[in-house]
PDB file of N, CA and C in Angstrom:
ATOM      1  N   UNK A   1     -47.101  31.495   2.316  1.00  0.00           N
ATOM      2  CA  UNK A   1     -47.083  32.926   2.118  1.00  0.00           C
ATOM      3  C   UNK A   1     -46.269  33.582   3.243  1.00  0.00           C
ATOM      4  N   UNK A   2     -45.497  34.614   2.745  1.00  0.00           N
ATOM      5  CA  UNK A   2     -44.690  34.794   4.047  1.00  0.00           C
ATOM      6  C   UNK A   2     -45.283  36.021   4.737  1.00  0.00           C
ATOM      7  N   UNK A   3     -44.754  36.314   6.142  1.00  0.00           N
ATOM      8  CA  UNK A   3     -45.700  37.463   6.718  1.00  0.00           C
ATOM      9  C   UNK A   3     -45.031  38.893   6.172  1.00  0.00           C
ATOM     10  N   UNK A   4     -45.346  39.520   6.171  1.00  0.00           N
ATOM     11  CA  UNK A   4     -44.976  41.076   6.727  1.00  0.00           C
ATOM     12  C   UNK A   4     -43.786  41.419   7.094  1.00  0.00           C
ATOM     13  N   UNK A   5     -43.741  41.048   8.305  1.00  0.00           N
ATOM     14  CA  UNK A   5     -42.276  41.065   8.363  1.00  0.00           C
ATOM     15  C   UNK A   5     -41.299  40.206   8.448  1.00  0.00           C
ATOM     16  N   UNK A   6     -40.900  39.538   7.209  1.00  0.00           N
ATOM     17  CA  UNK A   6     -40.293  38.432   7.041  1.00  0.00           C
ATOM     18  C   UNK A   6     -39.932  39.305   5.543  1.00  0.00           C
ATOM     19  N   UNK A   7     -40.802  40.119   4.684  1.00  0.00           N
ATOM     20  CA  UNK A   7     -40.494  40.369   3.769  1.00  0.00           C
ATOM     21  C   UNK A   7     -39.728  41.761   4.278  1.00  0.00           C
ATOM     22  N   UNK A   8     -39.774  42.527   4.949  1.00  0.00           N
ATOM     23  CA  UNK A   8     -39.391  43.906   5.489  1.00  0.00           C
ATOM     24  C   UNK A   8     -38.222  42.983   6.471  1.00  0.00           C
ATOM     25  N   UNK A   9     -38.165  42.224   6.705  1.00  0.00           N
ATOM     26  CA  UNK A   9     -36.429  41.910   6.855  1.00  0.00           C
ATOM     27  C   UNK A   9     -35.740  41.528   5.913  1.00  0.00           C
ATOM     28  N   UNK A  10     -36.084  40.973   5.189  1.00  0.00           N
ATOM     29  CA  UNK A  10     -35.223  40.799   3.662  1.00  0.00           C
ATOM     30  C   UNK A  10     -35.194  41.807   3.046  1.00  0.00           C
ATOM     31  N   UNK A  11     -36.054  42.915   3.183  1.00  0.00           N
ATOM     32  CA  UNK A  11     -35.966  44.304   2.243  1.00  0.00           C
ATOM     33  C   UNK A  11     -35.091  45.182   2.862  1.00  0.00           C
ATOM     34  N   UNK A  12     -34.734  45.026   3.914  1.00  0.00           N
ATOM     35  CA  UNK A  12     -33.735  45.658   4.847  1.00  0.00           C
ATOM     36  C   UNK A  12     -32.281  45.496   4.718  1.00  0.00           C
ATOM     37  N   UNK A  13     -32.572  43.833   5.127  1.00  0.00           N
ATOM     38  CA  UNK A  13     -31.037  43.732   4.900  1.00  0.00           C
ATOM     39  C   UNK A  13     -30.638  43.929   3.240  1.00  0.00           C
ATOM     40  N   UNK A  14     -31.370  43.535   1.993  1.00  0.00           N
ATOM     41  CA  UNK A  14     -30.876  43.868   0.650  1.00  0.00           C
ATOM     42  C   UNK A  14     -30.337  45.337   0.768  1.00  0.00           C
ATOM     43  N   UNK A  15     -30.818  46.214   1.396  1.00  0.00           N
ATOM     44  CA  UNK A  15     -30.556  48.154   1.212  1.00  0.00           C
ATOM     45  C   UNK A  15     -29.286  48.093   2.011  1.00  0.00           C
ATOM     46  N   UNK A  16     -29.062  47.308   3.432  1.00  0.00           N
ATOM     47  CA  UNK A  16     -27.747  47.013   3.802  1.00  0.00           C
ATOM     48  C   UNK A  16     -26.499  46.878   3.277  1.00  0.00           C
ATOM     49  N   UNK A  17     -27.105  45.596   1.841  1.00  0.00           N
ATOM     50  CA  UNK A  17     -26.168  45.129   1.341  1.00  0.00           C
ATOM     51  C   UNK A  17     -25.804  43.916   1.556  1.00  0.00           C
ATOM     52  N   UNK A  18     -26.717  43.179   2.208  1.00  0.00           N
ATOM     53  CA  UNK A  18     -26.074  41.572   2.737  1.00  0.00           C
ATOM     54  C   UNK A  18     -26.425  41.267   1.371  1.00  0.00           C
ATOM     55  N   UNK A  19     -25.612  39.872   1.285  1.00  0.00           N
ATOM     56  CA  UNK A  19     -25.766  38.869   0.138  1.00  0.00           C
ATOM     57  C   UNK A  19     -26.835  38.253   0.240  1.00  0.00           C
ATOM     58  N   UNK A  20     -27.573  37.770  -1.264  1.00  0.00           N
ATOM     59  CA  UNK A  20     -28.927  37.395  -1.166  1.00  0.00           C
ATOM     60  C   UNK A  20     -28.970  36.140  -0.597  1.00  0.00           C
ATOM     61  N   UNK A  21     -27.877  35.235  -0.360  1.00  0.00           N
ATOM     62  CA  UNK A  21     -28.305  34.023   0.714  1.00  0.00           C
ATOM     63  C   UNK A  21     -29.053  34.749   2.238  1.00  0.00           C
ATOM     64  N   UNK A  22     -28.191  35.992   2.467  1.00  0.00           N
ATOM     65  CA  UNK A  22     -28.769  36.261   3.883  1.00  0.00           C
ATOM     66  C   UNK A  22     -30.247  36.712   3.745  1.00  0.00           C
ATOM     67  N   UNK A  23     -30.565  37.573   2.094  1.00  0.00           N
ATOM     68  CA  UNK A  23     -31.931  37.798   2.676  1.00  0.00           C
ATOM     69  C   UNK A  23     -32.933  36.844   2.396  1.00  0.00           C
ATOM     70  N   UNK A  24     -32.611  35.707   1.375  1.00  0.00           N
ATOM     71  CA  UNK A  24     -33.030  34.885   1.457  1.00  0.00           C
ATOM     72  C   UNK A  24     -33.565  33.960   3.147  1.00  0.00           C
ATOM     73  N   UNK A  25     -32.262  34.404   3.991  1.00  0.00           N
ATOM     74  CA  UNK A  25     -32.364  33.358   5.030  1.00  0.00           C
ATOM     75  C   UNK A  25     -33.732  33.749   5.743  1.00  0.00           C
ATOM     76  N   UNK A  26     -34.299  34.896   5.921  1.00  0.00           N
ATOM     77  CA  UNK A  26     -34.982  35.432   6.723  1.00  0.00           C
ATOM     78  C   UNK A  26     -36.722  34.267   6.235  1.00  0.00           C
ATOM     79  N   UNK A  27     -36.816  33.854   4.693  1.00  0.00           N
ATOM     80  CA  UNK A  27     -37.838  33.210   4.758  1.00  0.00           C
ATOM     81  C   UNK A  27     -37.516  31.706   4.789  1.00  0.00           C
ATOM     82  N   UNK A  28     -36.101  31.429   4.970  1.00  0.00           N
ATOM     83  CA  UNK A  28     -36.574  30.156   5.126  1.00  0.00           C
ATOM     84  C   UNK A  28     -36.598  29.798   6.966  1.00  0.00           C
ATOM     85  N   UNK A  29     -35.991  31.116   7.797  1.00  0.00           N
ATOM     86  CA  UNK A  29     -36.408  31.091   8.788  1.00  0.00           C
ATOM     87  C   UNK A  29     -37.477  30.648   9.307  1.00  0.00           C
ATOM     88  N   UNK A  30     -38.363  31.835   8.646  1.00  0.00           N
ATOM     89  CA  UNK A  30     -40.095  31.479   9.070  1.00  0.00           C
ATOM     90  C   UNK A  30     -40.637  30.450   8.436  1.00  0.00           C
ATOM     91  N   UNK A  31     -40.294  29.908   7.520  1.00  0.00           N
ATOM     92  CA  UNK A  31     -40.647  27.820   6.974  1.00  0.00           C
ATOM     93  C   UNK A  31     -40.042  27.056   8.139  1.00  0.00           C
ATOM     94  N   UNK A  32     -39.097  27.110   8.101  1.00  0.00           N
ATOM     95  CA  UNK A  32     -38.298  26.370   9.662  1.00  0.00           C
ATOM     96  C   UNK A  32     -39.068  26.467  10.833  1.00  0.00           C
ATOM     97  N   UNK A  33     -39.712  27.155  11.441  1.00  0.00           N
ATOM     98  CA  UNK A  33     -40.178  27.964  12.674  1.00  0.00           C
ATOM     99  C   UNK A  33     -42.103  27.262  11.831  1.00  0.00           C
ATOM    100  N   UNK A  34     -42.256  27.517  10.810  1.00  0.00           N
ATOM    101  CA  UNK A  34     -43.584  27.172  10.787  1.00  0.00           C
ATOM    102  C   UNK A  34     -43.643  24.967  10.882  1.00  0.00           C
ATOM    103  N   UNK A  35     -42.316  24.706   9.986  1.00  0.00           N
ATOM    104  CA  UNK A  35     -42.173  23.017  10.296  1.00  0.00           C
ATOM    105  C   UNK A  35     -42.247  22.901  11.637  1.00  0.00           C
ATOM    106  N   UNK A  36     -41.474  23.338  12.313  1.00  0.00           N
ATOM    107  CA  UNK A  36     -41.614  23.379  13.595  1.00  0.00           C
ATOM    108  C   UNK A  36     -42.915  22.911  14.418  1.00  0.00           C
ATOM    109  N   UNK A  37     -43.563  24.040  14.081  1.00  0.00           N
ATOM    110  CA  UNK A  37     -44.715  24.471  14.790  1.00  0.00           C
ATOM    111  C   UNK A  37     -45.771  23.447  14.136  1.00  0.00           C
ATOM    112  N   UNK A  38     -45.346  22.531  13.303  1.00  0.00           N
ATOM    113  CA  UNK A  38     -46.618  21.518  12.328  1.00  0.00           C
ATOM    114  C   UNK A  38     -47.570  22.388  11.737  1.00  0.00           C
ATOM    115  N   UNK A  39     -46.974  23.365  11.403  1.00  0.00           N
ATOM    116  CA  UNK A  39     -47.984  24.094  10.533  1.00  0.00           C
ATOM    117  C   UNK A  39     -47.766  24.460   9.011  1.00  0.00           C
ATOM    118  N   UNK A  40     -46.881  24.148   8.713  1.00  0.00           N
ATOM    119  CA  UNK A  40     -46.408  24.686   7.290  1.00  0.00           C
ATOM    120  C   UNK A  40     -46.401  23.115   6.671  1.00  0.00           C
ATOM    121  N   UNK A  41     -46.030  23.742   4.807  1.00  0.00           N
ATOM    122  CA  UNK A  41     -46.612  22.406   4.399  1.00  0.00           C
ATOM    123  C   UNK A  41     -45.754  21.438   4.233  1.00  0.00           C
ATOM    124  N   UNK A  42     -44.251  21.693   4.813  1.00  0.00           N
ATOM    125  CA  UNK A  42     -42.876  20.919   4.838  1.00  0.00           C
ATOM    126  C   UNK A  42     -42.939  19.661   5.629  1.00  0.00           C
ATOM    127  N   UNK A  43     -42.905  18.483   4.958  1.00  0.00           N
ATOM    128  CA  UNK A  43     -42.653  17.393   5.625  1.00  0.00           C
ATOM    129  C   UNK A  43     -41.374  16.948   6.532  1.00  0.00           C
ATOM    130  N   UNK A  44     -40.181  17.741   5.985  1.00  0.00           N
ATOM    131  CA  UNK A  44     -38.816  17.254   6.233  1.00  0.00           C
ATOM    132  C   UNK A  44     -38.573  18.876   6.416  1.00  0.00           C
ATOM    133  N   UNK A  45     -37.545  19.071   7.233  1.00  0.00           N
ATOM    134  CA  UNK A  45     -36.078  20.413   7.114  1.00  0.00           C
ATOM    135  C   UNK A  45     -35.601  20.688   5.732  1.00  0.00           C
ATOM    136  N   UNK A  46     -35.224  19.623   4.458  1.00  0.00           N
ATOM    137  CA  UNK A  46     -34.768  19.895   3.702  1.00  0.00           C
ATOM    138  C   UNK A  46     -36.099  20.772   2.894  1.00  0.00           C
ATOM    139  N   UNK A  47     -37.214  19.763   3.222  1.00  0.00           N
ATOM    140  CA  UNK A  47     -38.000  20.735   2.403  1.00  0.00           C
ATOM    141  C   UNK A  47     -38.150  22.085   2.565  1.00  0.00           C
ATOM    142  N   UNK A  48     -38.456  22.241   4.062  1.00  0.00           N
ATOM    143  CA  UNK A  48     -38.697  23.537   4.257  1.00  0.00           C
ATOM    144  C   UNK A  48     -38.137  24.512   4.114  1.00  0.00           C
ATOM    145  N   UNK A  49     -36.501  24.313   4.109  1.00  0.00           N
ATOM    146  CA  UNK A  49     -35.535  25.335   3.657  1.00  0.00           C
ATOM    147  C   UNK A  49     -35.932  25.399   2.001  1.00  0.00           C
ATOM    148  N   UNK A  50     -36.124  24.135   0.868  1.00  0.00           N
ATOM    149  CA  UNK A  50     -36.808  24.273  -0.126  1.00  0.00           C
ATOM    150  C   UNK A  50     -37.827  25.599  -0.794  1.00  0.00           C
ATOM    151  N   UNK A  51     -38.950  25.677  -0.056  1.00  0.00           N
ATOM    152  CA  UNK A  51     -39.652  26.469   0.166  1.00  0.00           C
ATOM    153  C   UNK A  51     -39.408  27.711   0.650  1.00  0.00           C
ATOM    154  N   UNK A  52     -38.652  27.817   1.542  1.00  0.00           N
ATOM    155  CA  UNK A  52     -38.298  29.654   1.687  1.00  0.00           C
ATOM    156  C   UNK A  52     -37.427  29.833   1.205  1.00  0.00           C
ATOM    157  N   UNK A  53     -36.399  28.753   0.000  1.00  0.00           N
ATOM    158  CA  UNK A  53     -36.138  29.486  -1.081  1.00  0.00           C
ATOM    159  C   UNK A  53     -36.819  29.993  -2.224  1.00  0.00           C
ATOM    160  N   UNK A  54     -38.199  29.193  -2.144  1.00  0.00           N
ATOM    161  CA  UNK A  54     -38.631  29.103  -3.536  1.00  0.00           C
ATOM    162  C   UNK A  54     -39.481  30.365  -3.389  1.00  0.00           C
ATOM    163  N   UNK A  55     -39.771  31.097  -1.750  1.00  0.00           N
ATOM    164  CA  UNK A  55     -40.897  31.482  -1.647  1.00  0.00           C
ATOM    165  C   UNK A  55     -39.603  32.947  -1.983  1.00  0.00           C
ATOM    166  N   UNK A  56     -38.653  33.237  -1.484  1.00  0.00           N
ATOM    167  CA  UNK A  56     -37.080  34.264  -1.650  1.00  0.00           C
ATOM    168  C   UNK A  56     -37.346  34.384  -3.043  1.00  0.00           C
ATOM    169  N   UNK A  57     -37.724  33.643  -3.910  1.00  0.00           N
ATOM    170  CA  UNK A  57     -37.604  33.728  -5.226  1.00  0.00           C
ATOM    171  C   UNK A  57     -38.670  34.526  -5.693  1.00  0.00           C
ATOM    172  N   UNK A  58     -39.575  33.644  -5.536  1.00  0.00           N
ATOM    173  CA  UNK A  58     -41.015  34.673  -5.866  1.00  0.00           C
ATOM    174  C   UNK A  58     -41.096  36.147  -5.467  1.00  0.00           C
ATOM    175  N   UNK A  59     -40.252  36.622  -4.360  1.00  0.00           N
ATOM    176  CA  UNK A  59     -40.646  38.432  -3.477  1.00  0.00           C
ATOM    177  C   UNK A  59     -39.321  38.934  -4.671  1.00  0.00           C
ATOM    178  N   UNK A  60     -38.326  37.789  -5.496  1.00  0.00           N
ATOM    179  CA  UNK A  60     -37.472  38.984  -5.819  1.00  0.00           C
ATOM    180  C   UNK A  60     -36.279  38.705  -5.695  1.00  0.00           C
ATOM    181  N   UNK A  61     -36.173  37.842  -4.677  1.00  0.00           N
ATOM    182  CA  UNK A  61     -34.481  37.707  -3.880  1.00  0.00           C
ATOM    183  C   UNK A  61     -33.806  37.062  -5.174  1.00  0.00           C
ATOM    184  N   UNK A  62     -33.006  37.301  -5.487  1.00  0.00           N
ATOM    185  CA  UNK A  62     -31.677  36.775  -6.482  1.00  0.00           C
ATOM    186  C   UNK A  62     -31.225  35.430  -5.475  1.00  0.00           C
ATOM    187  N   UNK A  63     -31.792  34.168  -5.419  1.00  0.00           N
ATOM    188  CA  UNK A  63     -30.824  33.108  -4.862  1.00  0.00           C
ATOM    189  C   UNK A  63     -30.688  32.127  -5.915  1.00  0.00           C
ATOM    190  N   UNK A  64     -29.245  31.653  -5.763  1.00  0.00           N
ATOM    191  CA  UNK A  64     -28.434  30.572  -6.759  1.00  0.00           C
ATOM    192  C   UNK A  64     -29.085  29.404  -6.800  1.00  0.00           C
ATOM    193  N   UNK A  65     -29.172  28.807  -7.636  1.00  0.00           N
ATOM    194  CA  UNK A  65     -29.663  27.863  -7.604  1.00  0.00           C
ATOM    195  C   UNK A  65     -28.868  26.312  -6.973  1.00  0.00           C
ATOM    196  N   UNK A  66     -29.136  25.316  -7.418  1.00  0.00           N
ATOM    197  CA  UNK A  66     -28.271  23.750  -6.752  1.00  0.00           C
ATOM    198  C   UNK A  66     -27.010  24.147  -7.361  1.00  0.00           C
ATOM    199  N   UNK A  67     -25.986  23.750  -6.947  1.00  0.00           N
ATOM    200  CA  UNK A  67     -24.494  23.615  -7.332  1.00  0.00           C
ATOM    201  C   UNK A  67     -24.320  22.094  -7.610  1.00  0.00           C
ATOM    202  N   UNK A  68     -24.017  21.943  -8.951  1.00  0.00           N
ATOM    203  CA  UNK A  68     -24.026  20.766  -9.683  1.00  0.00           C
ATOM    204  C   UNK A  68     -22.822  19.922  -9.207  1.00  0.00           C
ATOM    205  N   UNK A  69     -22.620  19.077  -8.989  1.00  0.00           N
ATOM    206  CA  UNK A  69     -21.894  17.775  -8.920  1.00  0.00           C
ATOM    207  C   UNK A  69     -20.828  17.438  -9.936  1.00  0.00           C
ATOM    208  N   UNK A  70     -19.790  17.918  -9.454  1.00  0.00           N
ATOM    209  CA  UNK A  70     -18.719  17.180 -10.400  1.00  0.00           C
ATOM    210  C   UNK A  70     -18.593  16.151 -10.847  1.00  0.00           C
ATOM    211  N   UNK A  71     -18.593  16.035 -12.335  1.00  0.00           N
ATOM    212  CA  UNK A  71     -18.139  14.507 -12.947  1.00  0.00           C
ATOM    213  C   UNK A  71     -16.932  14.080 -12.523  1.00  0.00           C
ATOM    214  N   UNK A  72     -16.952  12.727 -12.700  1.00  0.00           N
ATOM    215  CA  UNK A  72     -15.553  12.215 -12.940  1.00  0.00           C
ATOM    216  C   UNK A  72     -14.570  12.863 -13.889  1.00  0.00           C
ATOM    217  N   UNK A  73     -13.056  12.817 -14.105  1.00  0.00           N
ATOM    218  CA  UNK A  73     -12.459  13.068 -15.006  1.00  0.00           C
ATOM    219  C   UNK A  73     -12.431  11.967 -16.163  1.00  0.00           C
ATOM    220  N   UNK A  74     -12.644  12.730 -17.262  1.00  0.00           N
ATOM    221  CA  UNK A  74     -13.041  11.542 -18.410  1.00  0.00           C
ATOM    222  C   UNK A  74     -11.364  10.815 -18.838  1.00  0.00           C
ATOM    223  N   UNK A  75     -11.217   9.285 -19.180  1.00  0.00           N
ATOM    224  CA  UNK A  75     -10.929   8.880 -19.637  1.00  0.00           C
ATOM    225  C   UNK A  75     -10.394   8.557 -20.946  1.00  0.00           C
ATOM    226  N   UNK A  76     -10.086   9.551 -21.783  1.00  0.00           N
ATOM    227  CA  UNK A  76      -9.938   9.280 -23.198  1.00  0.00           C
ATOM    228  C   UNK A  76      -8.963   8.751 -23.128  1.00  0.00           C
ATOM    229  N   UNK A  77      -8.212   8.793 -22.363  1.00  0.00           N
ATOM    230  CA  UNK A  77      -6.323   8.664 -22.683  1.00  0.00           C
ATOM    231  C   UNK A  77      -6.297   6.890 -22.947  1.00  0.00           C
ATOM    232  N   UNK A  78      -7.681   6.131 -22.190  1.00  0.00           N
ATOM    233  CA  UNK A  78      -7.371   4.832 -22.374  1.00  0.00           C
ATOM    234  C   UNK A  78      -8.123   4.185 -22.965  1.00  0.00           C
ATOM    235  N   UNK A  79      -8.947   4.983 -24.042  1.00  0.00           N
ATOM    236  CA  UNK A  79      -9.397   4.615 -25.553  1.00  0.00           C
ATOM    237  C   UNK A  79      -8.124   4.356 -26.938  1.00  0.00           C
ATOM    238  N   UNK A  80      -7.649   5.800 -26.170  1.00  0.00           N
ATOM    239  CA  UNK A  80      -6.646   5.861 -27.441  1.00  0.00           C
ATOM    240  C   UNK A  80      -5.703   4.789 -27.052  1.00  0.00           C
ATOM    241  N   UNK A  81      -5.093   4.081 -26.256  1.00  0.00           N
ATOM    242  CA  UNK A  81      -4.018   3.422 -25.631  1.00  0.00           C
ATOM    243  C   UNK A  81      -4.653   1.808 -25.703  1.00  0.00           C
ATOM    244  N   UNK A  82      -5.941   2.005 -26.070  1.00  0.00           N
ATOM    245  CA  UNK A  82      -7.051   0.344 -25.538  1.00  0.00           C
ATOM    246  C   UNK A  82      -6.576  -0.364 -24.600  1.00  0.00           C
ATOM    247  N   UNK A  83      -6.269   0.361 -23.177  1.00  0.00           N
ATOM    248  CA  UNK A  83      -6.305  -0.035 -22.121  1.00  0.00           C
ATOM    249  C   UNK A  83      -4.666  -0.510 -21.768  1.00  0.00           C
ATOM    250  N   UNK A  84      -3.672  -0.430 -22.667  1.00  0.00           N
ATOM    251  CA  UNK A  84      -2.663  -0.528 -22.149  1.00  0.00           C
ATOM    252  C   UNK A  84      -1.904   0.689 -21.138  1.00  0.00           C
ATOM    253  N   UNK A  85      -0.953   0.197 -20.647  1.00  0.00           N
ATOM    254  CA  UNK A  85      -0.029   1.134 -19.627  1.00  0.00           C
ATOM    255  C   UNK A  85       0.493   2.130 -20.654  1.00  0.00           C
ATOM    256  N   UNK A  86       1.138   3.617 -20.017  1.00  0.00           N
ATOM    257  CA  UNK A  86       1.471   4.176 -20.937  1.00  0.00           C
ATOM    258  C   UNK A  86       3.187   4.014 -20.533  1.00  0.00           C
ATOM    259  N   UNK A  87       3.633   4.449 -21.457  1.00  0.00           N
ATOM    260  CA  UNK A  87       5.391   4.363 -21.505  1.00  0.00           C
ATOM    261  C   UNK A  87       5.856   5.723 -21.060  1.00  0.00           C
ATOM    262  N   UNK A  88       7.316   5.735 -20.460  1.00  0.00           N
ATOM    263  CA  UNK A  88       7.528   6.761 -19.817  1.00  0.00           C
ATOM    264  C   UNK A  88       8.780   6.815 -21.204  1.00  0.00           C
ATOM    265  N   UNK A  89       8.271   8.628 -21.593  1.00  0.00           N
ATOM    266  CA  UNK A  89       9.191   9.152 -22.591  1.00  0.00           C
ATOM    267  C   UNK A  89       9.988   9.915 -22.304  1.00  0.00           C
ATOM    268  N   UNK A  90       9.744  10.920 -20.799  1.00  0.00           N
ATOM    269  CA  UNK A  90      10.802  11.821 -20.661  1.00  0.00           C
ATOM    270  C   UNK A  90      12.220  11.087 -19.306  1.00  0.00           C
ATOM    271  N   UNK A  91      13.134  11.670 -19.152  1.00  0.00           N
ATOM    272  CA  UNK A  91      13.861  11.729 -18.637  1.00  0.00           C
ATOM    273  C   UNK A  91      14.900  10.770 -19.007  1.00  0.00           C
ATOM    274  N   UNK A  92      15.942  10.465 -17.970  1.00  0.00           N
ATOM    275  CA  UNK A  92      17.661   9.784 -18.527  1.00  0.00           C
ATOM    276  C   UNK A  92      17.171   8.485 -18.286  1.00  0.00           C
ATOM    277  N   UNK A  93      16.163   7.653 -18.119  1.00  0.00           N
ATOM    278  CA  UNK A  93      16.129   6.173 -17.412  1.00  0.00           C
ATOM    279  C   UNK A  93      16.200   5.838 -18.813  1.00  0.00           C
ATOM    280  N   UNK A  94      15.763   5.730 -19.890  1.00  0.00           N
ATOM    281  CA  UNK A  94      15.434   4.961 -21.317  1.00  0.00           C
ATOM    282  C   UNK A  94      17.035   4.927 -22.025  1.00  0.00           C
ATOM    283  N   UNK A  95      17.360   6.522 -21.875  1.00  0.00           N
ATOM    284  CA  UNK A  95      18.479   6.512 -22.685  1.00  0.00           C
ATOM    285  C   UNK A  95      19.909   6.379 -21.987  1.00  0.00           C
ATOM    286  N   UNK A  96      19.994   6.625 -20.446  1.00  0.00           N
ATOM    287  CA  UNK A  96      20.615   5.870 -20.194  1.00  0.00           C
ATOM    288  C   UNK A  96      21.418   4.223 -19.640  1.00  0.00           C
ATOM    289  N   UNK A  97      20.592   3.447 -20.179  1.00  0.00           N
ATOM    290  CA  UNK A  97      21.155   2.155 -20.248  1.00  0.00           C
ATOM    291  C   UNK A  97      21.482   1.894 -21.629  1.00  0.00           C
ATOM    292  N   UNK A  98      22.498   0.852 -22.063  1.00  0.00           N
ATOM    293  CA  UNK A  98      23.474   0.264 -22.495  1.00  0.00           C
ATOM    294  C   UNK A  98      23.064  -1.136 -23.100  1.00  0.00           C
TER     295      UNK A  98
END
């Protein structure tokens, strides 16, 4: 649960205008500061930043969620080809030899 003023700094800076990572930051501050202190219920740093996002979420704060992981670029080109090389069609090398 976050304190008092942890929520009245995030309500501050939103009327400012900071971006909701910043007012977000203010609770995962106090998760950080409570891991710290062995008092909060974060086993790890990652968690605890976890949690004063999740807790940013619950008062309101607009924060983004995970940023997904790019795939590979797909392969079709060497379905259609069944794994052969492709041939070079443009330029003078083909048509000019003799």
């Amino acid at each position: 649960m976050p304190t008092k003023s942890t929520r009245q700094s995030a309500r501050r800076r939103a009327q400012r205008g900071n971006k909701s990572s910043t007012q977000a930051g203010a609770y995962v501050r106090e998760e950080m500061h409570k891991f710290k202190r062995g008092r909060g219920n974060a086993q790890s740093r990652k968690q605890a930043v976890a949690i004063g996002l999740s807790e940013a979420r619950e008062d309101g704060v607009r924060v983004k969620g995970r940023r997904k992981r790019k795939s590979a670029p797909s392969r079709s080109w060497a379905s259609a080809s069944k794994g052969k090389p492709r041939r070079s069609t443009g330029g003078r090398r083909g048509s000019a030899r003799k």
